[in-house]
C-alpha atoms as a PDB file:
ATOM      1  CA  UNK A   1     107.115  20.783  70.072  1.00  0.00           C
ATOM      2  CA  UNK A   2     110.253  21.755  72.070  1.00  0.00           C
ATOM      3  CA  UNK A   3     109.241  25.601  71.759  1.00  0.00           C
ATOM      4  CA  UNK A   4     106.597  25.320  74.072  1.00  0.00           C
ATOM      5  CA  UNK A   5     108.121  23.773  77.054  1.00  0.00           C
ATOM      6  CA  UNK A   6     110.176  26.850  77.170  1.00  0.00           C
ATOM      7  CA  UNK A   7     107.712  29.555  76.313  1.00  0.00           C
ATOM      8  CA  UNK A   8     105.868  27.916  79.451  1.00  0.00           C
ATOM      9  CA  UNK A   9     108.913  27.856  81.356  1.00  0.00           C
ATOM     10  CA  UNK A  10     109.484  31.834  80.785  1.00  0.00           C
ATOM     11  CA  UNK A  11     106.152  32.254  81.371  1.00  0.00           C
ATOM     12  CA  UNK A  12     106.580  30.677  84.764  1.00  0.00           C
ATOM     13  CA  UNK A  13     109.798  32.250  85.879  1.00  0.00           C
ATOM     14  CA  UNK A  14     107.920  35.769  85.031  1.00  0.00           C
ATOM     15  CA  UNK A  15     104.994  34.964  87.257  1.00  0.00           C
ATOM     16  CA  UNK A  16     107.328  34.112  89.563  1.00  0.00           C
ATOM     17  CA  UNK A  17     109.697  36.945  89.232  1.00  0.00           C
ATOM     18  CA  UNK A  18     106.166  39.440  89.384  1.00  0.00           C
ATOM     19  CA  UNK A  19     104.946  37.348  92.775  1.00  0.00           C
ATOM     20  CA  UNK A  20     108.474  37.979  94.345  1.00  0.00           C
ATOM     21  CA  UNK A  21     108.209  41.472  93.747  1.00  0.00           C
ATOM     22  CA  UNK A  22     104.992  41.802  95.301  1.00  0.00           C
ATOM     23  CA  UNK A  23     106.513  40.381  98.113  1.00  0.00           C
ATOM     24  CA  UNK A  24     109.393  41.686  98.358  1.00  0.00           C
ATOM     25  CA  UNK A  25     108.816  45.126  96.837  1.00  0.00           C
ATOM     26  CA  UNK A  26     106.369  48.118  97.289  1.00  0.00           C
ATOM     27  CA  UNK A  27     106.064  51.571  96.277  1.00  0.00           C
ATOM     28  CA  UNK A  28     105.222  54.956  98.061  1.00  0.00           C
ATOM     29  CA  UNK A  29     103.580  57.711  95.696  1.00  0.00           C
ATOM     30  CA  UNK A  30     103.973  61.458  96.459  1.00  0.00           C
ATOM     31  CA  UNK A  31     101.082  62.026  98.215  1.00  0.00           C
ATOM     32  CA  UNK A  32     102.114  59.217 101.086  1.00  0.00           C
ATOM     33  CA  UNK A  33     103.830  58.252 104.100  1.00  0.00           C
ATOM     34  CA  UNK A  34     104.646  55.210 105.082  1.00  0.00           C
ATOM     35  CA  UNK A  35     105.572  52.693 108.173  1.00  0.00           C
ATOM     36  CA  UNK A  36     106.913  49.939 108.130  1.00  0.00           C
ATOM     37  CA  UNK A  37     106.696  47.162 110.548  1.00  0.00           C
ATOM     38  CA  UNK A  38     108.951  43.837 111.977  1.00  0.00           C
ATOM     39  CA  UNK A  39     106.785  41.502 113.489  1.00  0.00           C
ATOM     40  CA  UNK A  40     103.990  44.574 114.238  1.00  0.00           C
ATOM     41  CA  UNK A  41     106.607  47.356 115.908  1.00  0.00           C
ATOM     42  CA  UNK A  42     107.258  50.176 113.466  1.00  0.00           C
ATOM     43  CA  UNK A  43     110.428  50.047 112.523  1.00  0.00           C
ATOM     44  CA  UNK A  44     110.873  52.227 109.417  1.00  0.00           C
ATOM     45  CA  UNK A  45     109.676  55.332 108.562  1.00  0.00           C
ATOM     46  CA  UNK A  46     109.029  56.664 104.804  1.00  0.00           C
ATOM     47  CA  UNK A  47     108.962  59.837 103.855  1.00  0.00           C
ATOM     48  CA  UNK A  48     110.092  60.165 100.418  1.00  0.00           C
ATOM     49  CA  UNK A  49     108.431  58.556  97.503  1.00  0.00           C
ATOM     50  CA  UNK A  50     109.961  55.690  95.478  1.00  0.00           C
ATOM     51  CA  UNK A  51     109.854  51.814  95.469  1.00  0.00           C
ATOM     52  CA  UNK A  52     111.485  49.962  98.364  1.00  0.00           C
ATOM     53  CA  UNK A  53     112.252  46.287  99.510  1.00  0.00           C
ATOM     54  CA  UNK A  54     110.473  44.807 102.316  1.00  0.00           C
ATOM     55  CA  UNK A  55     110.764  40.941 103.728  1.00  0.00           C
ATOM     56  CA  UNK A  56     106.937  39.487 103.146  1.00  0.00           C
ATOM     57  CA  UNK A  57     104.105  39.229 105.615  1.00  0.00           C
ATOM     58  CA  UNK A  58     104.239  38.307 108.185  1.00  0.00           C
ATOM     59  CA  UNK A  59     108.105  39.313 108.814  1.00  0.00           C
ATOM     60  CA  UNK A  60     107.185  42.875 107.822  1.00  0.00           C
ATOM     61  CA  UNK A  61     104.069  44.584 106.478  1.00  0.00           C
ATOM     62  CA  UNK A  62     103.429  48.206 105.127  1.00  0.00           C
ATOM     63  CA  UNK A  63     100.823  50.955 106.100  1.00  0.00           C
ATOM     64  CA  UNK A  64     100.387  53.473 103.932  1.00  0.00           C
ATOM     65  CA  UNK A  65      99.079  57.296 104.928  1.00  0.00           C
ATOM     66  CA  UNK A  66      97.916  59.959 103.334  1.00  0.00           C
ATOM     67  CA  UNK A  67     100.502  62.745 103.714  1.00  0.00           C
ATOM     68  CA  UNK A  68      98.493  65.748 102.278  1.00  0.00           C
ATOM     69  CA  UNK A  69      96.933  68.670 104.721  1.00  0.00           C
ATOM     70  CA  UNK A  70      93.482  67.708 106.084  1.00  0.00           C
ATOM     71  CA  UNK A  71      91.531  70.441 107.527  1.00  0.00           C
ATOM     72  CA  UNK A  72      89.512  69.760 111.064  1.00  0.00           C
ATOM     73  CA  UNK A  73      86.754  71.973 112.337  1.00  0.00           C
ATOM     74  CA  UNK A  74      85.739  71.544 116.376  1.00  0.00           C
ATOM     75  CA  UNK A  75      82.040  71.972 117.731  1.00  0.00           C
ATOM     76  CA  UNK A  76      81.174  75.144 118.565  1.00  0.00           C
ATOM     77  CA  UNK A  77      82.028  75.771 122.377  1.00  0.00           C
ATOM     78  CA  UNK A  78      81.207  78.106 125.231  1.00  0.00           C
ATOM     79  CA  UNK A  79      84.648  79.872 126.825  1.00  0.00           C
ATOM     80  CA  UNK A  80      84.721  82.327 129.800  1.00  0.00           C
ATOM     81  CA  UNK A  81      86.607  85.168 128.966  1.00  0.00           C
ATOM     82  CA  UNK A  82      89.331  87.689 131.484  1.00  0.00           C
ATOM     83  CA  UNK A  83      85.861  89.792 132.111  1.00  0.00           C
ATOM     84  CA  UNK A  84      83.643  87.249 133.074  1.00  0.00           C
ATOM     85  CA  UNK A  85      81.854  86.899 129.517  1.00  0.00           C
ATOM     86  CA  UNK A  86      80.614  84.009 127.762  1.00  0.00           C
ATOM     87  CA  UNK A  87      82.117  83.677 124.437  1.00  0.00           C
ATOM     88  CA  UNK A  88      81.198  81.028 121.791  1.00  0.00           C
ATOM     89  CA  UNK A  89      84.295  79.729 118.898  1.00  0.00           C
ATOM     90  CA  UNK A  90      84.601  77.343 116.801  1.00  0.00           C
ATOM     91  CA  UNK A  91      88.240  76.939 115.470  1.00  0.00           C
ATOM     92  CA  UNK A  92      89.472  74.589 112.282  1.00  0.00           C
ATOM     93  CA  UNK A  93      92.690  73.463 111.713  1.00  0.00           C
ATOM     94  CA  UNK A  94      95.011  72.351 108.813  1.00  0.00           C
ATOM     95  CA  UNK A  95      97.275  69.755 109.619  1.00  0.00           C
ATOM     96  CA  UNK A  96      99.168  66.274 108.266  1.00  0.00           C
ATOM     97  CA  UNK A  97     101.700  63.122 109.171  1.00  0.00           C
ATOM     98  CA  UNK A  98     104.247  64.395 109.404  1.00  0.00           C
ATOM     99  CA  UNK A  99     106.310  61.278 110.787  1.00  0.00           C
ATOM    100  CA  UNK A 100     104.773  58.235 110.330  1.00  0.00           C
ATOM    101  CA  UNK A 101     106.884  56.192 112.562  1.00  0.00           C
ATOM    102  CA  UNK A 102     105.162  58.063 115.696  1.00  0.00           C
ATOM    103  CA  UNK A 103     101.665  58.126 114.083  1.00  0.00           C
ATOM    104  CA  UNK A 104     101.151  54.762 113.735  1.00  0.00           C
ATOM    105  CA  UNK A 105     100.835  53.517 117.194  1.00  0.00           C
ATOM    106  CA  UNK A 106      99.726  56.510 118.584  1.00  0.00           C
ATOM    107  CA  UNK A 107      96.297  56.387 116.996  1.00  0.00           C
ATOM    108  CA  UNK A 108      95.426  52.495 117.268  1.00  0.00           C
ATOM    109  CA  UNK A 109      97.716  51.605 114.104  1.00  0.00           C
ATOM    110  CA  UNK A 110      97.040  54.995 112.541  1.00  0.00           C
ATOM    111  CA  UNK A 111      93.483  56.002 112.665  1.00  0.00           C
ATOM    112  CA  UNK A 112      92.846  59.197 111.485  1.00  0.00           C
ATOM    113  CA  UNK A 113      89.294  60.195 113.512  1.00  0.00           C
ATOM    114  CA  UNK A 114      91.256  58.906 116.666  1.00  0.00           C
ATOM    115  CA  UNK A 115      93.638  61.678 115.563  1.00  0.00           C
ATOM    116  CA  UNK A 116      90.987  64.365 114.990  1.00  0.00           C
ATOM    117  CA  UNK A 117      89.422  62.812 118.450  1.00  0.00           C
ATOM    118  CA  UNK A 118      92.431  63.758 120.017  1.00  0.00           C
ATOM    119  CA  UNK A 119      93.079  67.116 118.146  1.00  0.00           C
ATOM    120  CA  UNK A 120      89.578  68.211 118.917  1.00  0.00           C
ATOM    121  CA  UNK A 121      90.923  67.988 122.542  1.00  0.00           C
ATOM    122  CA  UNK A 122      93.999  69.730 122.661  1.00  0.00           C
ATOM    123  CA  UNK A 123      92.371  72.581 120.735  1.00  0.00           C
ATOM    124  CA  UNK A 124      89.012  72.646 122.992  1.00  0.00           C
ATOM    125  CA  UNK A 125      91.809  73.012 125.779  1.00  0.00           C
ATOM    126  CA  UNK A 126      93.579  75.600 124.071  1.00  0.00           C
ATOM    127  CA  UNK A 127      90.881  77.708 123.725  1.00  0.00           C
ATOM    128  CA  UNK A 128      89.808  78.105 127.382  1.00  0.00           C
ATOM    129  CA  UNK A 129      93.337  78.580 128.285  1.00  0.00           C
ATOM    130  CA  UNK A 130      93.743  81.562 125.990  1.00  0.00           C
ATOM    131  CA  UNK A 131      90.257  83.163 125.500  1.00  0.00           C
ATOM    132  CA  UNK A 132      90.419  82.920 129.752  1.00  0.00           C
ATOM    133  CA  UNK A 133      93.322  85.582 129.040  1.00  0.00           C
ATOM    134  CA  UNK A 134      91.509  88.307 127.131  1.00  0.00           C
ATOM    135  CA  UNK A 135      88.189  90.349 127.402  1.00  0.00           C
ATOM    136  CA  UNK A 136      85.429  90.397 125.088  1.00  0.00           C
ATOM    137  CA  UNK A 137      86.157  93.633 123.387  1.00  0.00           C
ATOM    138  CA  UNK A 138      89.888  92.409 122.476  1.00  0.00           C
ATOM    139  CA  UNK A 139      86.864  89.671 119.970  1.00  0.00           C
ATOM    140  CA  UNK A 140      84.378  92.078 119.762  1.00  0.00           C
ATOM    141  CA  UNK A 141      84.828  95.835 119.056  1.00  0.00           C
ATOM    142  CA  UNK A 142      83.535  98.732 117.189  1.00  0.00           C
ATOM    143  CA  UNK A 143      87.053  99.897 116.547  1.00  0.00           C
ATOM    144  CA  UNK A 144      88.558  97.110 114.571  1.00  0.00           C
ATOM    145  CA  UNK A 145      92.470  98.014 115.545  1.00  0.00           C
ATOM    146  CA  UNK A 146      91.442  97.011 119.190  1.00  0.00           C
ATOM    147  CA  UNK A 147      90.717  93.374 117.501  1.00  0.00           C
ATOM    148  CA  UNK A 148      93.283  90.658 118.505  1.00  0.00           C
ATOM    149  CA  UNK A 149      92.090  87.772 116.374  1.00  0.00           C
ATOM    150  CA  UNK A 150      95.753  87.166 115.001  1.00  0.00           C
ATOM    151  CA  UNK A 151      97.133  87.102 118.465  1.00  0.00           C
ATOM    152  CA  UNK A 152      95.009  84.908 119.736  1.00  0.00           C
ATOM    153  CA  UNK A 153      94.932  82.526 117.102  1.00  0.00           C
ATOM    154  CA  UNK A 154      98.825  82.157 117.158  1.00  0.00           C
ATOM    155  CA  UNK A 155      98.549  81.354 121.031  1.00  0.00           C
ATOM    156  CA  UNK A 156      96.180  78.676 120.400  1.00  0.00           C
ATOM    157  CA  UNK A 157      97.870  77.001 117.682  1.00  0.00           C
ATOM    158  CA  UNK A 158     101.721  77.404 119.790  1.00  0.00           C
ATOM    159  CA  UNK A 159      99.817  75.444 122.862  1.00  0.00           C
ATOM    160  CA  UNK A 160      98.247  72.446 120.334  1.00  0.00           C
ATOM    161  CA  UNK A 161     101.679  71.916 118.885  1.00  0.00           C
ATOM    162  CA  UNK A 162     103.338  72.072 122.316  1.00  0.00           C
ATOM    163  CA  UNK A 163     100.986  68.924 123.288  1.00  0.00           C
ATOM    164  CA  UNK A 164     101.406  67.245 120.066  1.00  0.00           C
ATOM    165  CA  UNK A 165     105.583  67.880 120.261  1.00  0.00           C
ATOM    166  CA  UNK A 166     105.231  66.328 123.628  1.00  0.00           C
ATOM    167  CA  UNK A 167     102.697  63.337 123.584  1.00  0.00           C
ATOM    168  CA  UNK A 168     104.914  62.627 120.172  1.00  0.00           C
ATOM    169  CA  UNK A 169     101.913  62.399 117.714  1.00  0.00           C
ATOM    170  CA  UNK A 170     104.005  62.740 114.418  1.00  0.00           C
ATOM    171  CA  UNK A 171     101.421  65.030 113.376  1.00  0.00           C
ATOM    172  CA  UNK A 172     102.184  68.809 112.089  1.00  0.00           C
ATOM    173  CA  UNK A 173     100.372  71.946 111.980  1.00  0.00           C
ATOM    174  CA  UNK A 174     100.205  73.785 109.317  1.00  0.00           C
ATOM    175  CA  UNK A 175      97.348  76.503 110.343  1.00  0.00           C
ATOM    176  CA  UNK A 176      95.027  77.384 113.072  1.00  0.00           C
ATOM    177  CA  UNK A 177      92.061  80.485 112.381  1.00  0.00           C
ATOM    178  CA  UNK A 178      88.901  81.039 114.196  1.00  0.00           C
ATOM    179  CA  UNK A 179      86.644  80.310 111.908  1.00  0.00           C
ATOM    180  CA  UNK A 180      83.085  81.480 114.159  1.00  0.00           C
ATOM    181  CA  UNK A 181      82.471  83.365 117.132  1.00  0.00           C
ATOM    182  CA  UNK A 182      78.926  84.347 118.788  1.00  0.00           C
ATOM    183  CA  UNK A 183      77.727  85.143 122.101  1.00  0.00           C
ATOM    184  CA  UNK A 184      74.877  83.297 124.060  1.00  0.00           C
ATOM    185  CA  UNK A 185      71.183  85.251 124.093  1.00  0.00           C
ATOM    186  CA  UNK A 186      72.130  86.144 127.353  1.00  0.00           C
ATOM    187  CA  UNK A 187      74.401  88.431 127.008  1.00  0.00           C
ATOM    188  CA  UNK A 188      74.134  89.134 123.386  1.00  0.00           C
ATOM    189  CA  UNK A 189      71.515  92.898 124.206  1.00  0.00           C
ATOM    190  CA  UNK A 190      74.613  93.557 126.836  1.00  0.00           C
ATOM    191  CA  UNK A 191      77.191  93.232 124.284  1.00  0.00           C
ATOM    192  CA  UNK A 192      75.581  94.905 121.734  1.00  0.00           C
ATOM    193  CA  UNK A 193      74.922  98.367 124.494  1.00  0.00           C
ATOM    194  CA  UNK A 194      78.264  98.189 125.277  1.00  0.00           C
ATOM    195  CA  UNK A 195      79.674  98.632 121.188  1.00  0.00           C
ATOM    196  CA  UNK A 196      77.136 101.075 121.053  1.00  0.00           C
ATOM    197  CA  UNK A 197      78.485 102.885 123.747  1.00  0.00           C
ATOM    198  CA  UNK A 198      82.270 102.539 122.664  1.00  0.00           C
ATOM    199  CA  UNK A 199      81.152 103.518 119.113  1.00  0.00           C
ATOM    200  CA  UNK A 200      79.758 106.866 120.321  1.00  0.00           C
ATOM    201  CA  UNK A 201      83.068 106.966 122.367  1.00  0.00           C
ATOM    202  CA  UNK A 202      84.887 106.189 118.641  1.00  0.00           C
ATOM    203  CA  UNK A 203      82.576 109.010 117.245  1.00  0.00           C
ATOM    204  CA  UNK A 204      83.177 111.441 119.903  1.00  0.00           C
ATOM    205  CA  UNK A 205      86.584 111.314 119.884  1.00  0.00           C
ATOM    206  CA  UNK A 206      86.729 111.670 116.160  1.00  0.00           C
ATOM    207  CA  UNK A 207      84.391 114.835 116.174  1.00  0.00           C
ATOM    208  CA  UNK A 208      86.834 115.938 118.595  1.00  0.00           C
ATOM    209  CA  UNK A 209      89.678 115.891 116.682  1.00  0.00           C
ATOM    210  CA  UNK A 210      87.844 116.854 113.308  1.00  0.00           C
ATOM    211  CA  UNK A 211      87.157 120.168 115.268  1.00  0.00           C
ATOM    212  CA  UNK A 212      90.822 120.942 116.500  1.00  0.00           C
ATOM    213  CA  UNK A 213      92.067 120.179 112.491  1.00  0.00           C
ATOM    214  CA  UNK A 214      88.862 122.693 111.481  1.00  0.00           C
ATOM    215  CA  UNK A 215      91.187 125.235 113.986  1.00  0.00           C
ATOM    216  CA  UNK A 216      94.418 124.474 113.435  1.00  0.00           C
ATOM    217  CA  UNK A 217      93.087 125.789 109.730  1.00  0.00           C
ATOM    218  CA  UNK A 218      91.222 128.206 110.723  1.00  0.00           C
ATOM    219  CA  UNK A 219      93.816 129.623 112.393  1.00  0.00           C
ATOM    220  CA  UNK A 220      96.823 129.730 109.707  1.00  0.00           C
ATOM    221  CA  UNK A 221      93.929 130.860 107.248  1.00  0.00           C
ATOM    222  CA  UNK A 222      93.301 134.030 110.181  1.00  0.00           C
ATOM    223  CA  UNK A 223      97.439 134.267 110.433  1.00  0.00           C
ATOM    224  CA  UNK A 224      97.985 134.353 106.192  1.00  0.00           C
ATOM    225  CA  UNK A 225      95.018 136.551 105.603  1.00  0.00           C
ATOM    226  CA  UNK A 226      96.746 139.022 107.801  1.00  0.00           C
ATOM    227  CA  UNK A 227     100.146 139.077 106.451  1.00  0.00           C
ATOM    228  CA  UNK A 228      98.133 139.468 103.135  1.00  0.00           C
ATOM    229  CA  UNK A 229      96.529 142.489 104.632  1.00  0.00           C
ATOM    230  CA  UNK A 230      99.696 143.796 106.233  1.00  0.00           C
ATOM    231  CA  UNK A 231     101.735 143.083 103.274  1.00  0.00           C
ATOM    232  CA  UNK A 232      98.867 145.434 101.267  1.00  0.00           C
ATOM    233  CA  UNK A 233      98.662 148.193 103.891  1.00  0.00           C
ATOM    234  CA  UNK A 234     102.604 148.198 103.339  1.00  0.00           C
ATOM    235  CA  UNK A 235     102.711 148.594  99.795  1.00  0.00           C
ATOM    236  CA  UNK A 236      99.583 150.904  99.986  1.00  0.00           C
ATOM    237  CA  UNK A 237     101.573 153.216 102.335  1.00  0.00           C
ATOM    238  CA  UNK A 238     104.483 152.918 100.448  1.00  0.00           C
ATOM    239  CA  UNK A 239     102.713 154.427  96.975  1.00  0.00           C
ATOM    240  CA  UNK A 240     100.959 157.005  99.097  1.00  0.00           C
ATOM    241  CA  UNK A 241     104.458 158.237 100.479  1.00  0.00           C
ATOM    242  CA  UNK A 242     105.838 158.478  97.039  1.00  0.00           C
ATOM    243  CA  UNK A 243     102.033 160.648  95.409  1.00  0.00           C
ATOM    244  CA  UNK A 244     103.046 162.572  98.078  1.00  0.00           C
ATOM    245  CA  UNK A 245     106.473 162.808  97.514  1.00  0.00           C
ATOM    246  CA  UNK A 246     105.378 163.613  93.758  1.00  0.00           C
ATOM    247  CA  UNK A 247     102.965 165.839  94.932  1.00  0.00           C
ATOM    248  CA  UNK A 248     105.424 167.889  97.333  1.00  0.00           C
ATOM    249  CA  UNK A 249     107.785 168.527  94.052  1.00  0.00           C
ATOM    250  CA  UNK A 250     105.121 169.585  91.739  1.00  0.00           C
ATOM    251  CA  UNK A 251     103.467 171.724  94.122  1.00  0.00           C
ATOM    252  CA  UNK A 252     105.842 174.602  93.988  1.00  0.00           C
ATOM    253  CA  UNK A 253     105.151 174.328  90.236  1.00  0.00           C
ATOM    254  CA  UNK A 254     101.538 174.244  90.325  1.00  0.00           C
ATOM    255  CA  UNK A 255     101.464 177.226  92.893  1.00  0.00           C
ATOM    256  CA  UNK A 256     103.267 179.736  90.445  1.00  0.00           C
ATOM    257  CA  UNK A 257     100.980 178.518  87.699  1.00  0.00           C
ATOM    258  CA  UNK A 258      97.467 177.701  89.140  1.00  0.00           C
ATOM    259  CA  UNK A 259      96.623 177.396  85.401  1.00  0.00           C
ATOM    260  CA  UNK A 260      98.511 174.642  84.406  1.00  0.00           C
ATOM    261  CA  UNK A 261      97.588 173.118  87.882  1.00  0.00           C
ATOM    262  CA  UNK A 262      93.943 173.268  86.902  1.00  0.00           C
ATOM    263  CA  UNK A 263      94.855 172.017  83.145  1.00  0.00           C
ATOM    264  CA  UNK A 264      96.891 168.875  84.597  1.00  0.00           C
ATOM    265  CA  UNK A 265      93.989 167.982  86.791  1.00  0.00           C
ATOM    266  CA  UNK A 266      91.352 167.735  84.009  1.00  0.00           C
ATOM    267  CA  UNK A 267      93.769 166.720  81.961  1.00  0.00           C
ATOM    268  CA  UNK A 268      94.046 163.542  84.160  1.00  0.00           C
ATOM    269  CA  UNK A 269      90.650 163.122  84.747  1.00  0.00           C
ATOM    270  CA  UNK A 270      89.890 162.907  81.035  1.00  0.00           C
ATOM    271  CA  UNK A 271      92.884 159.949  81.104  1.00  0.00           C
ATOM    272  CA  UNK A 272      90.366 158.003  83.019  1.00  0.00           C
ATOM    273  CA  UNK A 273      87.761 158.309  81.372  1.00  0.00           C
ATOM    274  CA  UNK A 274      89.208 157.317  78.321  1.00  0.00           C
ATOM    275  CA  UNK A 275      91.394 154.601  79.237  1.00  0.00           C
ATOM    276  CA  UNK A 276      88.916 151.947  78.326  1.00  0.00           C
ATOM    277  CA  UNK A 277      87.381 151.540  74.940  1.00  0.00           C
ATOM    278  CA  UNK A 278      84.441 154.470  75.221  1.00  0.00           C
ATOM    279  CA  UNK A 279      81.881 156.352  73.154  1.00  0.00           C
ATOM    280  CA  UNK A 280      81.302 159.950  75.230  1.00  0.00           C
ATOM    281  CA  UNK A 281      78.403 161.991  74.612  1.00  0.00           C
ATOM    282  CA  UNK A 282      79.089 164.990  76.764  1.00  0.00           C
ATOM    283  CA  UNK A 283      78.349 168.571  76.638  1.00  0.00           C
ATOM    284  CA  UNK A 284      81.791 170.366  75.818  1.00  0.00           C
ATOM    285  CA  UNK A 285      81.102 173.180  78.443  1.00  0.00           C
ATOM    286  CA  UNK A 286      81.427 170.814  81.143  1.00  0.00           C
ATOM    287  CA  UNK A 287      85.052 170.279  83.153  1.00  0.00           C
ATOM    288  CA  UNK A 288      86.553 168.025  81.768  1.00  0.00           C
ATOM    289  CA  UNK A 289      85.858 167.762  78.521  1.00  0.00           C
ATOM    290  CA  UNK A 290      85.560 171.786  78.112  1.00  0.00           C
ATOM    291  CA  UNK A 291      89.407 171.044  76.952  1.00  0.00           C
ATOM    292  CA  UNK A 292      87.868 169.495  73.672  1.00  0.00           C
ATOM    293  CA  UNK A 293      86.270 173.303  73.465  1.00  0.00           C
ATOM    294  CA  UNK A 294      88.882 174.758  71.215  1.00  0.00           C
ATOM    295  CA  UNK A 295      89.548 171.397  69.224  1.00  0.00           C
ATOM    296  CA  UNK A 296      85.635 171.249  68.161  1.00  0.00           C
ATOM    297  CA  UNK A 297      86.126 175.172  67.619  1.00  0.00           C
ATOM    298  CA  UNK A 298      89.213 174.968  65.401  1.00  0.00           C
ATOM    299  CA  UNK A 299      87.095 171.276  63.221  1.00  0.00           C
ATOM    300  CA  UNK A 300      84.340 173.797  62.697  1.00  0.00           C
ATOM    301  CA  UNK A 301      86.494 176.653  61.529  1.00  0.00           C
ATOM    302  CA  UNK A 302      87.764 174.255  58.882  1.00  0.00           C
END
């Protein structure tokens, strides 16, 4: 009978021990931020996860955000660009608390669509203030190095933080991209004549230089076929002046013996046609092969 006056008692001191640390005691998970607040001013700001003390409500009380990237698209808006052409974007945005502390009452005790409210202003703003500096071919163009999406977006997104920095929003960008772009029906036939026009521009140019390459080659093929030939007429000078050399030795020779002149020359003409693999059928009588005449003679004899 005296075991269960204690097993309530322990029973009672946990309850107890569990209701203090609800009151006392709360926890922050990885994917939050917290604030905490002394009689409703923010007072601490929570970054890290863990379990932390707290005095009870209504001393101090907890809010709890979501610290993970949230991505934001704005409406689809008209801008006047540096030429005087109207220019529809739409533009989302990544971005998350990054202090907590500053959040909190800057949104109405942290509302996030008060937060996109406001975003969807600074970046309508934004917008104007850059697209006003460029012209319509720096978004639209048939040469796609003359396209300065990157540059613009980083402009946009420097002027949002810049505003958030200095209204003190706790909030952090983490990107900015155009995600559309059109053009009103008004000027979209004007737009389109005018890439037409730079694209025959692109292709002109291109041609152009496609033809001076074609002559640059042209012309070193012009400049190495004539060494070829001048290098050839060398060498065919060169052999001519040594057959003549030859010639202008054996020609003393060949004068005191016309005979053996007359024999070398068929002699060499028979060379030729023999030097390939060849079956003759010639009449024996006829220069040169009237030197096989006293071969066939000397066969029959036998």
């Amino acid at each position: 009978m005296m075991k269960r006056p204690i097993i309530t008692l322990l029973v009672g001191a946990l309850l107890v021990l569990i209701f203090a640390l609800l009151l006392f005691v709360f926890q922050v998970r990885q994917s939050e931020v917290a604030v905490v607040t002394t009689f409703g001013q923010p007072t601490r700001n929570i970054t890290e996860p863990g379990a932390y003390l707290k005095w009870p409500w209504p001393i101090q009380r907890v809010y709890k955000f979501d610290r993970r990237i949230q991505v934001f698209e704005d409406k689809f808006t008209e801008g006047l660009t540096a030429d005087n052409n109207n220019l529809l974007t739409a533009v989302y945005v990544g971005w998350r608390i990054e202090d907590a502390q500053a959040f909190f009452p800057k949104f109405g005790g942290g509302s996030v669509q008060a937060a996109e409210r406001m975003l969807e202003g600074l970046i309508g703003n934004a917008k104007g203030a850059v697209i006003g500096r460029y012209r319509l071919s720096d978004f639209l163009n048939a040469d796609p190095e003359r396209v300065k999406f990157d540059q613009i977006e980083q402009e946009i997104r420097e002027l949002v933080e810049t505003q958030l920095r200095a209204n003190n929003t706790g909030i952090r960008i983490e990107f900015l991209g155009i995600k559309k772009i059109g053009l009103p029906e008004s000027v979209t036939q004007t737009v389109f004549d005018r890439m037409t026009s730079e694209r025959k521009v692109l292709v002109s140019r291109l041609e152009n230089e496609g033809e001076a390459e074609a002559q640059k080659i042209r012309a070193a093929a012009n400049r190495q076929a004539a060494e070829i030939l001048a290098a050839a007429e060398a060498e065919a000078t060169r052999i001519r002046g040594e057959g003549e050399a030859r010639a202008a030795e054996l020609l003393p020779v060949f004068e005191r013996n016309p005979a053996l002149a007359n024999f070398e020359l068929r002699l060499r003409a028979l060379e030729q046609a023999l030097k390939e693999r060849t079956t003759l059928i010639f009449d024996h009588r006829t220069p040169p092969f009237d030197l096989f005449q006293g071969f066939l003679t000397n066969q029959t004899t036998r």
